[in-house]
C-alpha atoms as a PDB file:
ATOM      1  CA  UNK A   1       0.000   0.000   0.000  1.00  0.00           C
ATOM      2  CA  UNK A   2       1.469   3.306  -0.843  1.00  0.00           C
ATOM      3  CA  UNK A   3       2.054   5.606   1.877  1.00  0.00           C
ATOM      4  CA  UNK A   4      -0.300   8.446   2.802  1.00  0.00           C
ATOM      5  CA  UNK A   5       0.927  12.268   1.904  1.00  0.00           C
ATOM      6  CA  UNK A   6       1.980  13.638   4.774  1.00  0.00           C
ATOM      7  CA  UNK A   7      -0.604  16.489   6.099  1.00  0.00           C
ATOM      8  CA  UNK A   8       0.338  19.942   5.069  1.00  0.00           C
ATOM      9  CA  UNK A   9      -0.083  22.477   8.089  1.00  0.00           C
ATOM     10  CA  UNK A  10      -3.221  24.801   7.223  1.00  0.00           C
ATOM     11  CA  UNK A  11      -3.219  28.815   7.017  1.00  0.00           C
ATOM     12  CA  UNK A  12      -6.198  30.484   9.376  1.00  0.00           C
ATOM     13  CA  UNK A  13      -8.615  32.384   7.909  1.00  0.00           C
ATOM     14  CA  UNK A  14      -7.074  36.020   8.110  1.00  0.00           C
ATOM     15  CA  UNK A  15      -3.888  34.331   6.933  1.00  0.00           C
ATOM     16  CA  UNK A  16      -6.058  33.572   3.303  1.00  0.00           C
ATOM     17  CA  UNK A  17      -8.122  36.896   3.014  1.00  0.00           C
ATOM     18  CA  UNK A  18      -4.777  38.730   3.269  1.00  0.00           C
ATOM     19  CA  UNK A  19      -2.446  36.850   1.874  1.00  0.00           C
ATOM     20  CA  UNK A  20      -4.852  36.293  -1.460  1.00  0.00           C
ATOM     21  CA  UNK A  21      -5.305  39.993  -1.511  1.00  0.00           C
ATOM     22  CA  UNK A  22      -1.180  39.870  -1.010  1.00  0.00           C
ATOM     23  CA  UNK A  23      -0.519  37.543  -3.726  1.00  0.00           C
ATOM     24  CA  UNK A  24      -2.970  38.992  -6.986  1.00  0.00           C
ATOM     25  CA  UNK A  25      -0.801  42.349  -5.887  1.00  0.00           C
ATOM     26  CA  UNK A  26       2.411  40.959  -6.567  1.00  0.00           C
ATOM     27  CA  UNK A  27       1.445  38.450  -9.093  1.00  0.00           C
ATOM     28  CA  UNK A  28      -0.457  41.343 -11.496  1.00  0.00           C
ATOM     29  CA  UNK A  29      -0.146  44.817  -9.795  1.00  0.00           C
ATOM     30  CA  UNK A  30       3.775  45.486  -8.609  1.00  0.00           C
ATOM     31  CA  UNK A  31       5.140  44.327 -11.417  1.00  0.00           C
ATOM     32  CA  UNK A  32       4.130  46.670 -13.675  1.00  0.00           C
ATOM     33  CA  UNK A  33       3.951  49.038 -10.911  1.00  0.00           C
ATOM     34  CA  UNK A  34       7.474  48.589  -9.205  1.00  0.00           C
ATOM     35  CA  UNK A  35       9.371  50.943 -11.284  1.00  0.00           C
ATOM     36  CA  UNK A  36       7.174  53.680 -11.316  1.00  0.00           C
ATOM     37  CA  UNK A  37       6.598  53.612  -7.554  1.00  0.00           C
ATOM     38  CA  UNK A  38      10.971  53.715  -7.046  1.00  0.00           C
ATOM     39  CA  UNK A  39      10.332  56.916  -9.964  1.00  0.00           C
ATOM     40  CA  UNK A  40       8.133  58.656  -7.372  1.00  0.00           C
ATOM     41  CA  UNK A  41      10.065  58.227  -4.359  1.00  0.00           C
ATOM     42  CA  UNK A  42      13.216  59.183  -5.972  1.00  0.00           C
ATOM     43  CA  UNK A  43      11.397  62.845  -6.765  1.00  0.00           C
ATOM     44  CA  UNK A  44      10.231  63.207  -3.735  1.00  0.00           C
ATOM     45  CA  UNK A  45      13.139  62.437  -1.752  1.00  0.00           C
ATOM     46  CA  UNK A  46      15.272  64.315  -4.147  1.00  0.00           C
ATOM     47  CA  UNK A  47      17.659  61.385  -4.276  1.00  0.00           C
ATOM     48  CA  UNK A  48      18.884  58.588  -7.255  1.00  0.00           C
ATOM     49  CA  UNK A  49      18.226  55.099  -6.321  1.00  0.00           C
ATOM     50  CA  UNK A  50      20.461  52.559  -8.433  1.00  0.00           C
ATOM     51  CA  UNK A  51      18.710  49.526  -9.913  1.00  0.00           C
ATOM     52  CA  UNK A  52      20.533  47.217  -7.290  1.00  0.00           C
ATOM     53  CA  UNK A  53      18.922  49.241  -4.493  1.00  0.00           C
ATOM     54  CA  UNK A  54      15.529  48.847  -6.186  1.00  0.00           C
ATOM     55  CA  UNK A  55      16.035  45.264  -6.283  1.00  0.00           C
ATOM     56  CA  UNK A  56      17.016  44.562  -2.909  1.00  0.00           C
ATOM     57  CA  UNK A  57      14.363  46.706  -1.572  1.00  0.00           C
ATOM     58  CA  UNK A  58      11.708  45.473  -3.509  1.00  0.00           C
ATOM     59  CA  UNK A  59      12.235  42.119  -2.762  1.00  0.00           C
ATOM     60  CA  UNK A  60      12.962  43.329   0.911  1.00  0.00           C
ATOM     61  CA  UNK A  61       9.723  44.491   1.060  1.00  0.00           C
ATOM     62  CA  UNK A  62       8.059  41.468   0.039  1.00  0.00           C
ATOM     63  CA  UNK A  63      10.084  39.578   2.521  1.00  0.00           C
ATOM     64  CA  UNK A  64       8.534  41.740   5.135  1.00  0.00           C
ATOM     65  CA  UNK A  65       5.110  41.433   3.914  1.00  0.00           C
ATOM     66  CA  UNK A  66       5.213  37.659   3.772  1.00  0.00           C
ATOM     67  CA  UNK A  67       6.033  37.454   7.169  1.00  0.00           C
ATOM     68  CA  UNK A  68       3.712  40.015   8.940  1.00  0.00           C
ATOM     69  CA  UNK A  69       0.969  38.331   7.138  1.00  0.00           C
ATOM     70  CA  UNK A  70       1.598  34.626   7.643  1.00  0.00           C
ATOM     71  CA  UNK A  71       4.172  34.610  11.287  1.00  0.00           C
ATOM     72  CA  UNK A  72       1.296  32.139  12.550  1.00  0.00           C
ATOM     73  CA  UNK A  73       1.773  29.781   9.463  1.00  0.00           C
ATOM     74  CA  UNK A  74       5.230  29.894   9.269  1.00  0.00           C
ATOM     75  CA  UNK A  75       5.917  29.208  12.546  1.00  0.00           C
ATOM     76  CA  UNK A  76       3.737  26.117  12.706  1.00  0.00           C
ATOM     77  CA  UNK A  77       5.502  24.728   9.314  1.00  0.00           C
ATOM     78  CA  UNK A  78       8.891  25.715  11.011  1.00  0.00           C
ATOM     79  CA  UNK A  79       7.735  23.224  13.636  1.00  0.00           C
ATOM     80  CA  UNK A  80       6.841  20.775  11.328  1.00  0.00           C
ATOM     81  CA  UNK A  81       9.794  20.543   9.871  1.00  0.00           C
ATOM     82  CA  UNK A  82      12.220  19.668  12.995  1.00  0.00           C
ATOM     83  CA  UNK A  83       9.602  17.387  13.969  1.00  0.00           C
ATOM     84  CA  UNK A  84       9.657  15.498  11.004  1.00  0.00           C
ATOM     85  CA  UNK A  85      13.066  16.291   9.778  1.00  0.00           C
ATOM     86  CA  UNK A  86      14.132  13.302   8.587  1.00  0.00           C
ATOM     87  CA  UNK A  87      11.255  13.069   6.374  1.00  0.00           C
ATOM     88  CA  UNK A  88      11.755  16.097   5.137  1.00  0.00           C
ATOM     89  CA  UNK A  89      15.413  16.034   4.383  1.00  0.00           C
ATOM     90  CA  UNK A  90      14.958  12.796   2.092  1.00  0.00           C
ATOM     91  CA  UNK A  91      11.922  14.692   0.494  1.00  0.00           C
ATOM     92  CA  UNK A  92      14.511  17.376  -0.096  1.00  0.00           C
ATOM     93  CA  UNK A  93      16.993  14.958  -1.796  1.00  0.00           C
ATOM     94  CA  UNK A  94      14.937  13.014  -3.607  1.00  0.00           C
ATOM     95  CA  UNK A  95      13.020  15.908  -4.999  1.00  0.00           C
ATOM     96  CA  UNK A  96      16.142  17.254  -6.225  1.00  0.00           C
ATOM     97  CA  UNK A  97      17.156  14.200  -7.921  1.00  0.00           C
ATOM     98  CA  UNK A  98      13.552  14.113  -9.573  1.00  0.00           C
ATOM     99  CA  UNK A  99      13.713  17.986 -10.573  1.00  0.00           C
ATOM    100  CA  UNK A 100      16.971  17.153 -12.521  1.00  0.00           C
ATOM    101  CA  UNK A 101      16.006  14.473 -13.911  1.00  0.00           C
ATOM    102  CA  UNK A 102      12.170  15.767 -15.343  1.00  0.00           C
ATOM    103  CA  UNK A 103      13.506  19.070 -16.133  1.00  0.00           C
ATOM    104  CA  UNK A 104      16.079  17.940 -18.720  1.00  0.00           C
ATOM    105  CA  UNK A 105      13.289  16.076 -20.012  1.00  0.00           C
ATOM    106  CA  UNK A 106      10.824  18.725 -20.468  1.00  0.00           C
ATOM    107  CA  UNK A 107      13.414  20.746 -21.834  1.00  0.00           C
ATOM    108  CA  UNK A 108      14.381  18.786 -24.694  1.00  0.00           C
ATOM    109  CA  UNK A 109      10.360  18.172 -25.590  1.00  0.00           C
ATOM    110  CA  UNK A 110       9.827  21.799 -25.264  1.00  0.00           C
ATOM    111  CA  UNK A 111      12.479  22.243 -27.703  1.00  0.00           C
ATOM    112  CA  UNK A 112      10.864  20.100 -29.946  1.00  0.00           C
ATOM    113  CA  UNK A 113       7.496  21.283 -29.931  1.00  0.00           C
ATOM    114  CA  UNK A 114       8.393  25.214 -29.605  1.00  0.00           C
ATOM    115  CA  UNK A 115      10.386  27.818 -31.597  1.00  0.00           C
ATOM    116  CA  UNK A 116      13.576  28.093 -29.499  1.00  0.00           C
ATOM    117  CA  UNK A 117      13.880  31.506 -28.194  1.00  0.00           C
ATOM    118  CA  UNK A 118      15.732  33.896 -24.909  1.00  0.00           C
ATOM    119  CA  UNK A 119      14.603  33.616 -21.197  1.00  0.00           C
ATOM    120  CA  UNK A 120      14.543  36.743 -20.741  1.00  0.00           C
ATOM    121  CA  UNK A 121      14.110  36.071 -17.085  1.00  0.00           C
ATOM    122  CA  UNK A 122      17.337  34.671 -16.968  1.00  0.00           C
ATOM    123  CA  UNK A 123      18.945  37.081 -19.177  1.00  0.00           C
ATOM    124  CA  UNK A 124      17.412  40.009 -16.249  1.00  0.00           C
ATOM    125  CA  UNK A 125      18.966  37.918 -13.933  1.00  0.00           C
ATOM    126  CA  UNK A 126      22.686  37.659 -15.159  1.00  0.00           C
ATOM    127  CA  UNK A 127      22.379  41.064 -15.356  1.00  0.00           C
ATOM    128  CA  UNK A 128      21.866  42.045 -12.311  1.00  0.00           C
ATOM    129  CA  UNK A 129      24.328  39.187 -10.965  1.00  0.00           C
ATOM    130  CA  UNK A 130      27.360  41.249 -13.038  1.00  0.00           C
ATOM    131  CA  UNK A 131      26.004  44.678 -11.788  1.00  0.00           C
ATOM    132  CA  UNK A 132      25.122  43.739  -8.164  1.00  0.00           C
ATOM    133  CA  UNK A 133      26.332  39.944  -7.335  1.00  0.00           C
ATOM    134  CA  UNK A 134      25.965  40.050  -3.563  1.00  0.00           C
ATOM    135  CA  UNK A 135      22.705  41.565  -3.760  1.00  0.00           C
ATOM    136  CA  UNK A 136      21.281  39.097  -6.078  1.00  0.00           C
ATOM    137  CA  UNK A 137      22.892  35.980  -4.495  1.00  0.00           C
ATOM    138  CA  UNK A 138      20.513  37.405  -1.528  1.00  0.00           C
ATOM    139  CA  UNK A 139      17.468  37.951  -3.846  1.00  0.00           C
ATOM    140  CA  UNK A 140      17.933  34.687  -5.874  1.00  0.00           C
ATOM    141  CA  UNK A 141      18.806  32.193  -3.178  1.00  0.00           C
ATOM    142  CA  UNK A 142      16.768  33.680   0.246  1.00  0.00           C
ATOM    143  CA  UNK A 143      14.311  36.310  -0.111  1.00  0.00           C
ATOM    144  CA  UNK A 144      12.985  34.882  -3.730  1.00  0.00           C
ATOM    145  CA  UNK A 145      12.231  31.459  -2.936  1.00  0.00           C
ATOM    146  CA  UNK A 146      11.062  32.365   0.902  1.00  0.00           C
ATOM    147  CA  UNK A 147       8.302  34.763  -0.891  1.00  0.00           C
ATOM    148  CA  UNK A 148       7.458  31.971  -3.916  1.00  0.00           C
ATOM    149  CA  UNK A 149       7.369  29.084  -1.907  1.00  0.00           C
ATOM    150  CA  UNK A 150       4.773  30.815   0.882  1.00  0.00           C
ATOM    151  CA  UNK A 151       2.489  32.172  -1.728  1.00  0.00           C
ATOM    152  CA  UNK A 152       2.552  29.166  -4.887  1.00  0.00           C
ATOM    153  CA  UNK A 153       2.473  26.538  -2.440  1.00  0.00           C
ATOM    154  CA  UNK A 154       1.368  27.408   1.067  1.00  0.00           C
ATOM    155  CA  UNK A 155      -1.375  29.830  -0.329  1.00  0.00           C
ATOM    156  CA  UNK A 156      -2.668  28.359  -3.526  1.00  0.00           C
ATOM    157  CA  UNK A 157      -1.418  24.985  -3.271  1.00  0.00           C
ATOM    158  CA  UNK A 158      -2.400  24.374   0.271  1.00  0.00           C
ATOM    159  CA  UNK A 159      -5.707  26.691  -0.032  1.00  0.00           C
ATOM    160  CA  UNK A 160      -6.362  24.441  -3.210  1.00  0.00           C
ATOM    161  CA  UNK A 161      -5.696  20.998  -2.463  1.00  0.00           C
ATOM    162  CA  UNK A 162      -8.541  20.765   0.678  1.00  0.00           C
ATOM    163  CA  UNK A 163     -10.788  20.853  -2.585  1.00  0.00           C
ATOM    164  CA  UNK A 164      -9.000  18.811  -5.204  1.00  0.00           C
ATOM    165  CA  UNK A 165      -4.974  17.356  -5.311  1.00  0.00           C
ATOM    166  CA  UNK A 166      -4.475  17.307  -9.324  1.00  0.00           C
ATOM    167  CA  UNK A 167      -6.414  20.620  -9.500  1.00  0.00           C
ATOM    168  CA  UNK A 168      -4.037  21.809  -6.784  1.00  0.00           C
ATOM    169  CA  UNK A 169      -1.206  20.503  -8.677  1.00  0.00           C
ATOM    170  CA  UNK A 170      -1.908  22.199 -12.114  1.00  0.00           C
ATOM    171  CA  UNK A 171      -3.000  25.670 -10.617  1.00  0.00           C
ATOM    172  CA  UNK A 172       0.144  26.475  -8.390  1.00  0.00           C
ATOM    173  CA  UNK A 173       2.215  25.410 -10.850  1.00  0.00           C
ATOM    174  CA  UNK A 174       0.580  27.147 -13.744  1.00  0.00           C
ATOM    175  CA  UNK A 175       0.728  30.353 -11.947  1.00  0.00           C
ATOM    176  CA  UNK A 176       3.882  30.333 -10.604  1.00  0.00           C
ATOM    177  CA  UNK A 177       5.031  29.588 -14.770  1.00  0.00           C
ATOM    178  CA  UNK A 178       2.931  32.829 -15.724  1.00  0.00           C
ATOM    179  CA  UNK A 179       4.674  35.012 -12.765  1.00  0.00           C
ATOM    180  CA  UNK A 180       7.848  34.226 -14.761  1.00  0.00           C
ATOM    181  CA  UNK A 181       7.121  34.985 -18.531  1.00  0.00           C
ATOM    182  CA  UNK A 182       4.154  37.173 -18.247  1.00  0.00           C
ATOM    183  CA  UNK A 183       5.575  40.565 -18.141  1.00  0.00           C
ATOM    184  CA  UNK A 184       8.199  40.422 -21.076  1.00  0.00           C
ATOM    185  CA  UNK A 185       5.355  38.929 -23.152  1.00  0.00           C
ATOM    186  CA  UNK A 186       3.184  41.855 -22.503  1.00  0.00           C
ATOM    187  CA  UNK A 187       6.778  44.133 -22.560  1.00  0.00           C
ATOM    188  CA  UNK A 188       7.148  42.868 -26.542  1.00  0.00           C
ATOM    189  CA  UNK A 189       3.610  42.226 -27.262  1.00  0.00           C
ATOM    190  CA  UNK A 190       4.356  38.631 -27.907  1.00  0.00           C
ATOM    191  CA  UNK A 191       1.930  36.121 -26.477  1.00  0.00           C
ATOM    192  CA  UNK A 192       3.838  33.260 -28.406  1.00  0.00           C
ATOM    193  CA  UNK A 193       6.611  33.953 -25.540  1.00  0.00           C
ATOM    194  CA  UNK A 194       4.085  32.639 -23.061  1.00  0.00           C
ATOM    195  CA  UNK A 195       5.322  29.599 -24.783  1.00  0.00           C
ATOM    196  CA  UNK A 196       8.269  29.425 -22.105  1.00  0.00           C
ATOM    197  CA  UNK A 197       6.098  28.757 -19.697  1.00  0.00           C
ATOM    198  CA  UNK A 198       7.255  25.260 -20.237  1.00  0.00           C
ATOM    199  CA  UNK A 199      10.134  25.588 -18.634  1.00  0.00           C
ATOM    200  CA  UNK A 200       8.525  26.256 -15.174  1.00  0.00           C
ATOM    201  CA  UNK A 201       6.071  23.769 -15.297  1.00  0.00           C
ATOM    202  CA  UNK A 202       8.873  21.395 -13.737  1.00  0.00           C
ATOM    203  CA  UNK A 203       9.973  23.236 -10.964  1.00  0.00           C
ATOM    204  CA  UNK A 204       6.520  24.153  -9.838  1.00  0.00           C
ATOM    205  CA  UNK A 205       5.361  20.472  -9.684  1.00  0.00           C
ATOM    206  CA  UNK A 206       8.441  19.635  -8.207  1.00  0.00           C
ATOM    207  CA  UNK A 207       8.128  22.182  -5.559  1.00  0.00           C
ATOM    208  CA  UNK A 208       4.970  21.348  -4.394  1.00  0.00           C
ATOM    209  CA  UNK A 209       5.672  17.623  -3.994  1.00  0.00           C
ATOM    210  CA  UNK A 210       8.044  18.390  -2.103  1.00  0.00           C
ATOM    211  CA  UNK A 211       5.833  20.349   0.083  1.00  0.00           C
ATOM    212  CA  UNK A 212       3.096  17.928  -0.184  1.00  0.00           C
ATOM    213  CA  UNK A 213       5.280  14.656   0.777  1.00  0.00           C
ATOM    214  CA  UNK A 214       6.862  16.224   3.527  1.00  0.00           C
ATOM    215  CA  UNK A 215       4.191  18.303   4.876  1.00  0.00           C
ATOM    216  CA  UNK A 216       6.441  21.364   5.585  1.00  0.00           C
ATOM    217  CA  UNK A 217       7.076  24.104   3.343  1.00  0.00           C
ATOM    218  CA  UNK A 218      10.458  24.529   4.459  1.00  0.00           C
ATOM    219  CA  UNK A 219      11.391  21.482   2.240  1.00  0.00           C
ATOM    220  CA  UNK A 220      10.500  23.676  -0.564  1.00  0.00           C
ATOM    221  CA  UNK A 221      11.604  26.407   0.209  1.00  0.00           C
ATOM    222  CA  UNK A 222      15.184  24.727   0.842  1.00  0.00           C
ATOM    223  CA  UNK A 223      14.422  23.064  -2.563  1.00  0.00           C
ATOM    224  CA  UNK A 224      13.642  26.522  -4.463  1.00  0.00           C
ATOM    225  CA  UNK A 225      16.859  27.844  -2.600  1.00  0.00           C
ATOM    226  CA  UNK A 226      18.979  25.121  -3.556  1.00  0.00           C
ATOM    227  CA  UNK A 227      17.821  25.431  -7.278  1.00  0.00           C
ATOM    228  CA  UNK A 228      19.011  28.707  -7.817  1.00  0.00           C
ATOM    229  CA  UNK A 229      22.037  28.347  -6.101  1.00  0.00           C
ATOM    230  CA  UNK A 230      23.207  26.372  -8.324  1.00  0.00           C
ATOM    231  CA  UNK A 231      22.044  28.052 -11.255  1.00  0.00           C
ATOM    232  CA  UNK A 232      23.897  31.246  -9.853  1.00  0.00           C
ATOM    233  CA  UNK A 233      26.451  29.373  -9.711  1.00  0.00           C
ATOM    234  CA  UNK A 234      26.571  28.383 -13.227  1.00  0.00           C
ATOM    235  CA  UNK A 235      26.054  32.042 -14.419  1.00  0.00           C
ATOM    236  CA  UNK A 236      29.267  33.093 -12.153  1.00  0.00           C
ATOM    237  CA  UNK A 237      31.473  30.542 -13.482  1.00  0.00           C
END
């Protein structure tokens, strides 16, 4: 008999209202937003704020938001984790050999079914790892996946799944694919590049199995951390 899913630890109900509220504002609003807001404060303070600064504040920001709105759920999946560490240390290695493994994969069909074309995601990101490496080491291995993993899997996964698993599943990972591509395809007014959304479909399945088999999202979040690691790694060497 295959082994039950471990339980996922639940958000209360202010915990939804606000963070759903939370995430359609950073999934469709700051975005597009973001720059113009740093505009605006730069006039009125009178100052210059350098794209690294904007970065690191912006995701700084989030960071902050994140945690004043869901303290009470993070600190109950903190608690799940060292009580089922174990657990969730072979979900985290597993998971990791399973990411490598399906994303080459999906890769090479993309490729086949889709015109080949720049992420421009991770051409953004190189960028700002040769103007501001520190900074975006911080962004792209802590404060990124901390924000992603709380709001794609403990919000919509975990708000999701109490009605439906697969539906669960194809949602979170759906949306966290369009977070990724959506704004250079409206940038170029190209919905073909929605195409790449391919290449996230992966890593959001993956990430959520991992918080669905070990019931903590710190597995996840240690997942998503470790991901980008070493793909900052590969863009520094």
């Amino acid at each position: 008999m295959a082994r039950k899913a471990a339980a996922t630890t639940s958000m209360n109900h202010t915990e939804r209202l606000a963070g759903t509220i939370f995430f359609v504002v950073y999934l469709l609003v700051m975005p597009l937003l973001a720059d113009r807001l740093f505009a605006l404060f730069e006039v009125l303070l009178d100052t210059r704020i350098d794209a690294g600064l904007q970065n690191a504040l912006y995701y700084y920001i989030l960071f902050a938001v994140t945690l004043v709105i869901f303290h009470g759920y993070i600190g109950a999946t903190t608690t799940k984790f060292f009580d089922s560490l174990n657990r969730s240390l072979g979900t985290l290695f597993l998971s990791l050999l399973v990411f490598y493994g399906a994303n080459e994969l999906m890769y090479r069909i993309a490729n086949l079914f889709f015109h080949s074309r720049t992420n421009l995601n991770d051409t953004t990101i190189a960028a700002q790892v040769s103007a501001a490496p520190r900074t975006t080491a911080l962004i792209v291995v802590f404060l990124a996946p901390f924000v992603e993993e709380v709001l794609f899997r403990g919000l919509v996964f975990g708000c999701v799944k109490e009605k439906s698993r697969v539906v669960a599943y194809a949602v979170s990972s759906l949306l966290f694919a369009f977070l990724h591509v959506w704004t250079f395809a409206l940038s170029a007014w190209d919905l073909s590049y929605l195409t790449l959304m391919a290449q996230y479909l992966v890593p959001g399945l993956v990430f959520a199995w991992a918080y669905d088999r070990s019931g903590t999202l710190w597995t996840s979040i240690l997942l998503h951390a470790v991901v980008n690691a070493l793909a900052l790694f590969v863009i520094l060497t």
